[in-house]
PDB file of N, CA and C in Angstrom:
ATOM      1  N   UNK A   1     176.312 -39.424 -23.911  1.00  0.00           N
ATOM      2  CA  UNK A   1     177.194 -40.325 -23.211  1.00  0.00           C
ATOM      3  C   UNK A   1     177.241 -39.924 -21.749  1.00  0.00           C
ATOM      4  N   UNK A   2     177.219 -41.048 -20.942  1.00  0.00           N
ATOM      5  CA  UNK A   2     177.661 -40.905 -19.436  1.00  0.00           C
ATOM      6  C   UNK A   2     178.605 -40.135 -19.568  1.00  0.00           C
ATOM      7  N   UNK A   3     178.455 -38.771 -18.255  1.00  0.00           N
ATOM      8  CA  UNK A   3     180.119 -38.379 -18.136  1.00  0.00           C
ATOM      9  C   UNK A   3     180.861 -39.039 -16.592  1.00  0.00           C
ATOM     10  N   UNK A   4     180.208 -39.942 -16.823  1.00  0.00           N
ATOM     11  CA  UNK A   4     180.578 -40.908 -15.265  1.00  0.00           C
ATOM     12  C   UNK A   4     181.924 -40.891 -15.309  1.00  0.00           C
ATOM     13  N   UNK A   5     182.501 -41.480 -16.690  1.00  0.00           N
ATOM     14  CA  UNK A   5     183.857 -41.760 -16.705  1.00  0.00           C
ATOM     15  C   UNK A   5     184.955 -40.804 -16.288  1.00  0.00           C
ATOM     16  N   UNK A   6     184.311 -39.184 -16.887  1.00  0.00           N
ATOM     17  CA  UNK A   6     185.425 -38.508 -16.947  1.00  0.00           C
ATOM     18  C   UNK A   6     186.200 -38.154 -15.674  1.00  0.00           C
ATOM     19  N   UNK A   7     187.498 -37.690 -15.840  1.00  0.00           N
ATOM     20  CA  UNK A   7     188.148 -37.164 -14.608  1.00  0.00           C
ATOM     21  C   UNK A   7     187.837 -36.187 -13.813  1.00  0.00           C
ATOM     22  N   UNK A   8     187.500 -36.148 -12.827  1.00  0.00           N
ATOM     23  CA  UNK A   8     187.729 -34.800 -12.316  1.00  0.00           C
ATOM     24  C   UNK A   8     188.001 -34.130 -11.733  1.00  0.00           C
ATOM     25  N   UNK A   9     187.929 -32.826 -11.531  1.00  0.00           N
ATOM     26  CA  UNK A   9     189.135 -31.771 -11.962  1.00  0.00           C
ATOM     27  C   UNK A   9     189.726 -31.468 -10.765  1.00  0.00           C
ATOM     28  N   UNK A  10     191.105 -31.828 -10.579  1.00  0.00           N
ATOM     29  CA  UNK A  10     192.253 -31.605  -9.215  1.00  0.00           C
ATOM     30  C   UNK A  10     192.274 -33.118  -8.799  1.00  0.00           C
ATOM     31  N   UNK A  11     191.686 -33.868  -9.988  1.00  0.00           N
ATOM     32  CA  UNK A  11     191.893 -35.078  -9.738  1.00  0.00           C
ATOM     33  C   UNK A  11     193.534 -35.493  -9.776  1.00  0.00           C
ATOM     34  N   UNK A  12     194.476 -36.361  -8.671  1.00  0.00           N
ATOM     35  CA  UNK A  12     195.422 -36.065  -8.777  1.00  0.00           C
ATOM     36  C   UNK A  12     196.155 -37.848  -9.245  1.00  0.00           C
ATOM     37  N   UNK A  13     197.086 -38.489 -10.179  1.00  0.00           N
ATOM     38  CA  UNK A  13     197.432 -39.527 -10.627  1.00  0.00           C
ATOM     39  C   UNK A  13     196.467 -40.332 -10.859  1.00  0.00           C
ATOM     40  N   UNK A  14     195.561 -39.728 -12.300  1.00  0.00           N
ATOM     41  CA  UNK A  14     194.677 -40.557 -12.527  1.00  0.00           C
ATOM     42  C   UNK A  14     194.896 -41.592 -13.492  1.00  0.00           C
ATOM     43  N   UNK A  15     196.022 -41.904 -13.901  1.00  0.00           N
ATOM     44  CA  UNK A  15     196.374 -42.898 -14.626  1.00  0.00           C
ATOM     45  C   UNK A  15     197.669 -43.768 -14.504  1.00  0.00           C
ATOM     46  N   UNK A  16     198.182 -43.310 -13.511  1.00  0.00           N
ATOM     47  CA  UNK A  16     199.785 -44.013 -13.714  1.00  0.00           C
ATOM     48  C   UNK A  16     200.287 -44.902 -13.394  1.00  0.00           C
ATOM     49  N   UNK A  17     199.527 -46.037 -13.456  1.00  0.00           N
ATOM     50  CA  UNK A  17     199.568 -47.152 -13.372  1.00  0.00           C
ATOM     51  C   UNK A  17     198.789 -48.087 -14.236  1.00  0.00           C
ATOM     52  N   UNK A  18     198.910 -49.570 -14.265  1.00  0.00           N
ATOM     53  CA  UNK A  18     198.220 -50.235 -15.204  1.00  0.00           C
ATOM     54  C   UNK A  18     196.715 -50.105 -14.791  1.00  0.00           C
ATOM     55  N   UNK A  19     196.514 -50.247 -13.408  1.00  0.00           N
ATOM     56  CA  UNK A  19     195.489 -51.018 -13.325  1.00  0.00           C
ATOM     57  C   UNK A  19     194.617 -49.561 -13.062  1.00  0.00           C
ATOM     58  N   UNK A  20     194.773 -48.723 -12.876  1.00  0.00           N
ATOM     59  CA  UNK A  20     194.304 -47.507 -12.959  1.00  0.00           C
ATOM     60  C   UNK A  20     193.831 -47.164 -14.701  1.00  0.00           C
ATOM     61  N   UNK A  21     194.923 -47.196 -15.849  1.00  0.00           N
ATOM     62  CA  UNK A  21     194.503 -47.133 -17.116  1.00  0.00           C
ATOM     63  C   UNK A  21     193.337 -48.253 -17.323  1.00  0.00           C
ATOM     64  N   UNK A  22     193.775 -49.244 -16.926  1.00  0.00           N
ATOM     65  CA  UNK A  22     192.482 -50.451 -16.977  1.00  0.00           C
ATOM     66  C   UNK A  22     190.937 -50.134 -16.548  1.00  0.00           C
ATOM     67  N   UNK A  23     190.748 -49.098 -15.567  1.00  0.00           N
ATOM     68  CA  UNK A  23     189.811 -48.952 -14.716  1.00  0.00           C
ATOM     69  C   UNK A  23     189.288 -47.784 -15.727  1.00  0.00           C
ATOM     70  N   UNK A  24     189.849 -46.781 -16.070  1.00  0.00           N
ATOM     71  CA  UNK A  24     189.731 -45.710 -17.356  1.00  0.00           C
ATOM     72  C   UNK A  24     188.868 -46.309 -18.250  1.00  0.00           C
ATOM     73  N   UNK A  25     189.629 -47.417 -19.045  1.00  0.00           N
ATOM     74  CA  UNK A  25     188.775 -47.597 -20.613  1.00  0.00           C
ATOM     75  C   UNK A  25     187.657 -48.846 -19.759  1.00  0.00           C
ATOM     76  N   UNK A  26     187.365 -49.310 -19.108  1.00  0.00           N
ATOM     77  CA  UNK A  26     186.384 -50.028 -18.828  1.00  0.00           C
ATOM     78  C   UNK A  26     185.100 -48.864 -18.441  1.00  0.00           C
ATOM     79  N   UNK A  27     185.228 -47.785 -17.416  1.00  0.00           N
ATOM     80  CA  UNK A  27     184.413 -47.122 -17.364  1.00  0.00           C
ATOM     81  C   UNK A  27     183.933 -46.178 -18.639  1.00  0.00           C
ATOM     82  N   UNK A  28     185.080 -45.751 -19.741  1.00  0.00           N
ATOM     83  CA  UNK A  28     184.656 -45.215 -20.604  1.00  0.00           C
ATOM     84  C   UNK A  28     183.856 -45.999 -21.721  1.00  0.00           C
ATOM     85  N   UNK A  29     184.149 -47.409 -21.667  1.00  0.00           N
ATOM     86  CA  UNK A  29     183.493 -47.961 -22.314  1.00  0.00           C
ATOM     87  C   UNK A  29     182.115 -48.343 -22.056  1.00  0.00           C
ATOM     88  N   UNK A  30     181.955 -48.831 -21.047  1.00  0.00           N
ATOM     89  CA  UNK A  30     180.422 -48.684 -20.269  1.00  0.00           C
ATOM     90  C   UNK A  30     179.698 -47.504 -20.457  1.00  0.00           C
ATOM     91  N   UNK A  31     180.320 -46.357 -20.243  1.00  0.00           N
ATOM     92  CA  UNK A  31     179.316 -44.795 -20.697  1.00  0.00           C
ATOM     93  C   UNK A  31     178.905 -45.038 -21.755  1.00  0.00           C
ATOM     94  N   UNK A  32     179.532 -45.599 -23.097  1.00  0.00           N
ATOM     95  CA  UNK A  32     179.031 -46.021 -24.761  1.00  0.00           C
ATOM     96  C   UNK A  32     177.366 -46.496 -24.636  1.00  0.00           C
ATOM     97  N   UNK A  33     176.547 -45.880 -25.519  1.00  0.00           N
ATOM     98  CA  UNK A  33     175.903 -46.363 -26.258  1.00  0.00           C
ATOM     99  C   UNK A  33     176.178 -47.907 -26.538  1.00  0.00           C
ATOM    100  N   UNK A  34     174.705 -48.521 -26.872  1.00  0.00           N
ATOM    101  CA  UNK A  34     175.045 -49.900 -27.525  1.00  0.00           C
ATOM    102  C   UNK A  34     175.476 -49.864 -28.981  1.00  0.00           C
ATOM    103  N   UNK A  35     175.234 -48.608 -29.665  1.00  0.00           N
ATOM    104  CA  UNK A  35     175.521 -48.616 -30.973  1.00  0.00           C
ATOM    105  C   UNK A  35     176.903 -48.429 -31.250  1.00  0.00           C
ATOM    106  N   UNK A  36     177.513 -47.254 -30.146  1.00  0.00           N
ATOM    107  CA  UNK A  36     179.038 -46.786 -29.984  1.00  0.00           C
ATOM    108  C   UNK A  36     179.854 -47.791 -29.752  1.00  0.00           C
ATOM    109  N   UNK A  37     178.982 -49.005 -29.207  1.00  0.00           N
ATOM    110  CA  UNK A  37     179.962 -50.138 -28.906  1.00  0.00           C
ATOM    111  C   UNK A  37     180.171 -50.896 -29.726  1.00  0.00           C
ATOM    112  N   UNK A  38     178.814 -51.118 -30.299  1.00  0.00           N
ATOM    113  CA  UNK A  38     179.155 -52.042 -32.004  1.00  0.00           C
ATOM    114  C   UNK A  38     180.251 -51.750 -32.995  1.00  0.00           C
ATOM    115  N   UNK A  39     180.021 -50.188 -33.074  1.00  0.00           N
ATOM    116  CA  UNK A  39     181.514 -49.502 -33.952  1.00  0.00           C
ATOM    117  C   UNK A  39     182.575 -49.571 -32.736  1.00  0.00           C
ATOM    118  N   UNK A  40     182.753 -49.506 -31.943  1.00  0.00           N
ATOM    119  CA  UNK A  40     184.106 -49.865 -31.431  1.00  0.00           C
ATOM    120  C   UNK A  40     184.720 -51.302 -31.441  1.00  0.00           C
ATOM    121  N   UNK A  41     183.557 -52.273 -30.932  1.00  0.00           N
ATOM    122  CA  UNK A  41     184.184 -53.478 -31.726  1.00  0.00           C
ATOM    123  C   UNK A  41     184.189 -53.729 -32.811  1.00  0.00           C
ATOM    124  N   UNK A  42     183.464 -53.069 -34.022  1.00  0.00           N
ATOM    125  CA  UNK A  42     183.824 -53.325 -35.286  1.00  0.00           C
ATOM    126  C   UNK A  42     185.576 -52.995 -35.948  1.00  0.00           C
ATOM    127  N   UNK A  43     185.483 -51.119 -34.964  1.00  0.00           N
ATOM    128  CA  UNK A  43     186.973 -50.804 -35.562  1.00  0.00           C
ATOM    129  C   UNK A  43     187.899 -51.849 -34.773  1.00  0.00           C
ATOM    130  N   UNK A  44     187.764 -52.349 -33.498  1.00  0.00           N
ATOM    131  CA  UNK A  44     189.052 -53.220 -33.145  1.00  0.00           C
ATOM    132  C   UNK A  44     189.079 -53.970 -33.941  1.00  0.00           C
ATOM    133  N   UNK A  45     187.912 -54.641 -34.520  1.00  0.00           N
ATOM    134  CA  UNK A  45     187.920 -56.244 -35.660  1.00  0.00           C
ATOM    135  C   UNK A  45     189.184 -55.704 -36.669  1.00  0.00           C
ATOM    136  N   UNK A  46     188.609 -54.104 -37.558  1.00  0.00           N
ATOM    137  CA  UNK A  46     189.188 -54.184 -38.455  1.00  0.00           C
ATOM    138  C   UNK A  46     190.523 -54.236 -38.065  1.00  0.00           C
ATOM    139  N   UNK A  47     191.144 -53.400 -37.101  1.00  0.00           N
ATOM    140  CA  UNK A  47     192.619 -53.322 -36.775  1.00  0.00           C
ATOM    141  C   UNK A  47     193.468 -54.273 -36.940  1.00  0.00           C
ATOM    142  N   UNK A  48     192.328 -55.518 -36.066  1.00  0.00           N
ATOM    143  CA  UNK A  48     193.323 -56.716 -35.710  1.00  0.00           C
ATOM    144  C   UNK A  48     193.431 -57.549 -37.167  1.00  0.00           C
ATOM    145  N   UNK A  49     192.657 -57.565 -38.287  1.00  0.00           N
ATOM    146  CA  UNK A  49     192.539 -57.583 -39.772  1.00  0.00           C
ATOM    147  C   UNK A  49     193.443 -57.261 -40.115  1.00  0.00           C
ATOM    148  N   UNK A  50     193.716 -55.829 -39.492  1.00  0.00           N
ATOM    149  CA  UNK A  50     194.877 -55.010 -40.768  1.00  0.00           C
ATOM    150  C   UNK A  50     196.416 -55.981 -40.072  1.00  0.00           C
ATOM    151  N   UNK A  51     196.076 -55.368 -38.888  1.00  0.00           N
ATOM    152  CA  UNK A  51     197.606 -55.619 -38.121  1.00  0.00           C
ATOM    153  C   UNK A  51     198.001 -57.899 -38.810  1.00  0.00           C
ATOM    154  N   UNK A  52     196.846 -58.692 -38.540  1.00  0.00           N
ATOM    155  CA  UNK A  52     197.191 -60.082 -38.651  1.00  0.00           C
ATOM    156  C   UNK A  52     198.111 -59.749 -40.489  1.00  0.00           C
ATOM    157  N   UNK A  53     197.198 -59.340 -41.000  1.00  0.00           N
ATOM    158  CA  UNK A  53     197.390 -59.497 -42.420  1.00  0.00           C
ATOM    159  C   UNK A  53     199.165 -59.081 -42.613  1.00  0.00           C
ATOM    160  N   UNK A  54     199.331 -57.470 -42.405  1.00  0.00           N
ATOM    161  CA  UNK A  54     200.803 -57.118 -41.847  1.00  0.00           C
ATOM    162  C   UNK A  54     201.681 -58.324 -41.492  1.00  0.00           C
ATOM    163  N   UNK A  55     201.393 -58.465 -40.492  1.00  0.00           N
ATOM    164  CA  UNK A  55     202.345 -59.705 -39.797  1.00  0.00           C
ATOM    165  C   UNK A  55     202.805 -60.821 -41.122  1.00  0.00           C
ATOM    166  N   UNK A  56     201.575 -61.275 -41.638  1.00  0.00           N
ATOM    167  CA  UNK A  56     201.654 -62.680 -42.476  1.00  0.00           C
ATOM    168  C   UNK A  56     202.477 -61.948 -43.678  1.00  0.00           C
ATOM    169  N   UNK A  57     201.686 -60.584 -43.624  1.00  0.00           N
ATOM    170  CA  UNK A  57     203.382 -60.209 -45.185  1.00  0.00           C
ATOM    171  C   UNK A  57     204.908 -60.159 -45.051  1.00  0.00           C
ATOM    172  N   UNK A  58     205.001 -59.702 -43.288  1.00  0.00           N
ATOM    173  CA  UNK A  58     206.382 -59.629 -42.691  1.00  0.00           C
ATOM    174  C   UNK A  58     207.029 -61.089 -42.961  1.00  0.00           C
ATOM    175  N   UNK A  59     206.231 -62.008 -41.816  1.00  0.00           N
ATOM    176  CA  UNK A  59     206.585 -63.555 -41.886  1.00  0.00           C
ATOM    177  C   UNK A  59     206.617 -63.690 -43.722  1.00  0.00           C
ATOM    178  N   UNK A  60     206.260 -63.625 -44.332  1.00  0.00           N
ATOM    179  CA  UNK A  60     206.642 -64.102 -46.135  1.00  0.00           C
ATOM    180  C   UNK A  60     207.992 -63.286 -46.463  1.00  0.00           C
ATOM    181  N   UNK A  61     208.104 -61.824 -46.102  1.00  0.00           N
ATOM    182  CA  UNK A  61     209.158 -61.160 -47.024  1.00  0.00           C
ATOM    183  C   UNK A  61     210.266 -62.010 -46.122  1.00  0.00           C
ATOM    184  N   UNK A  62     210.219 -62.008 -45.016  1.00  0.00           N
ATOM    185  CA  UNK A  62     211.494 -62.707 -43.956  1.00  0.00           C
ATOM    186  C   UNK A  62     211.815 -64.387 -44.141  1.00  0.00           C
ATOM    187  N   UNK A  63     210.682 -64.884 -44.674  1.00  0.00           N
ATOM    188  CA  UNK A  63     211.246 -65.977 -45.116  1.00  0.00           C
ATOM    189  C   UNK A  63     211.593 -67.036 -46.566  1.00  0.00           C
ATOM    190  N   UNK A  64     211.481 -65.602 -47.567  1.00  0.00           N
ATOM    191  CA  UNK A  64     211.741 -65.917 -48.619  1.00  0.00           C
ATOM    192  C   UNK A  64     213.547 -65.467 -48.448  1.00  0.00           C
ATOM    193  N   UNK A  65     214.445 -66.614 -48.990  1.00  0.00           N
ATOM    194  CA  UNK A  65     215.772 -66.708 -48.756  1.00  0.00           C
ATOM    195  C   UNK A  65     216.254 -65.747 -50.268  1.00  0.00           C
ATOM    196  N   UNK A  66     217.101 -65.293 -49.954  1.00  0.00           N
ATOM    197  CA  UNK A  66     218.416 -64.334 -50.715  1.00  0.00           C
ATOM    198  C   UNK A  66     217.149 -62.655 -50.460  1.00  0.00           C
ATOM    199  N   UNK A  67     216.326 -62.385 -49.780  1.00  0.00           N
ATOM    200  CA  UNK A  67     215.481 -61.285 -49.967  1.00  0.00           C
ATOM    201  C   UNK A  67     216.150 -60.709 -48.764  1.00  0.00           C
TER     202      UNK A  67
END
């Protein structure tokens, strides 16, 4: 992997802001491999899978009445 991304060292407020964190995972993501990237969008797919599915059980237990 590129170590383009990483910080370095006496580097001083390298994140504390949005658009600074923004600038972080875009460069770390660019250092990726094309393969590292496939599994990273694969694991976001699954997340957003797990997390939608979650939601739709919340929305059911919350709108079944006397529960």
């Amino acid at each position: 992997m590129n170590a383009e991304w990483k910080i370095k060292t006496g580097a001083k407020d390298w994140e504390c802001d949005r658009k600074g964190s923004e600038l972080f995972q875009l460069r770390y993501f660019r250092a990726l491999t094309i393969a590292e990237k496939f599994r990273a969008v694969e694991h976001m797919c699954e997340t957003a899978d797990c997390l939608s599915r979650k939601a739709a059980e919340r929305r059911r237990r919350t709108s079944q009445p006397g529960k």
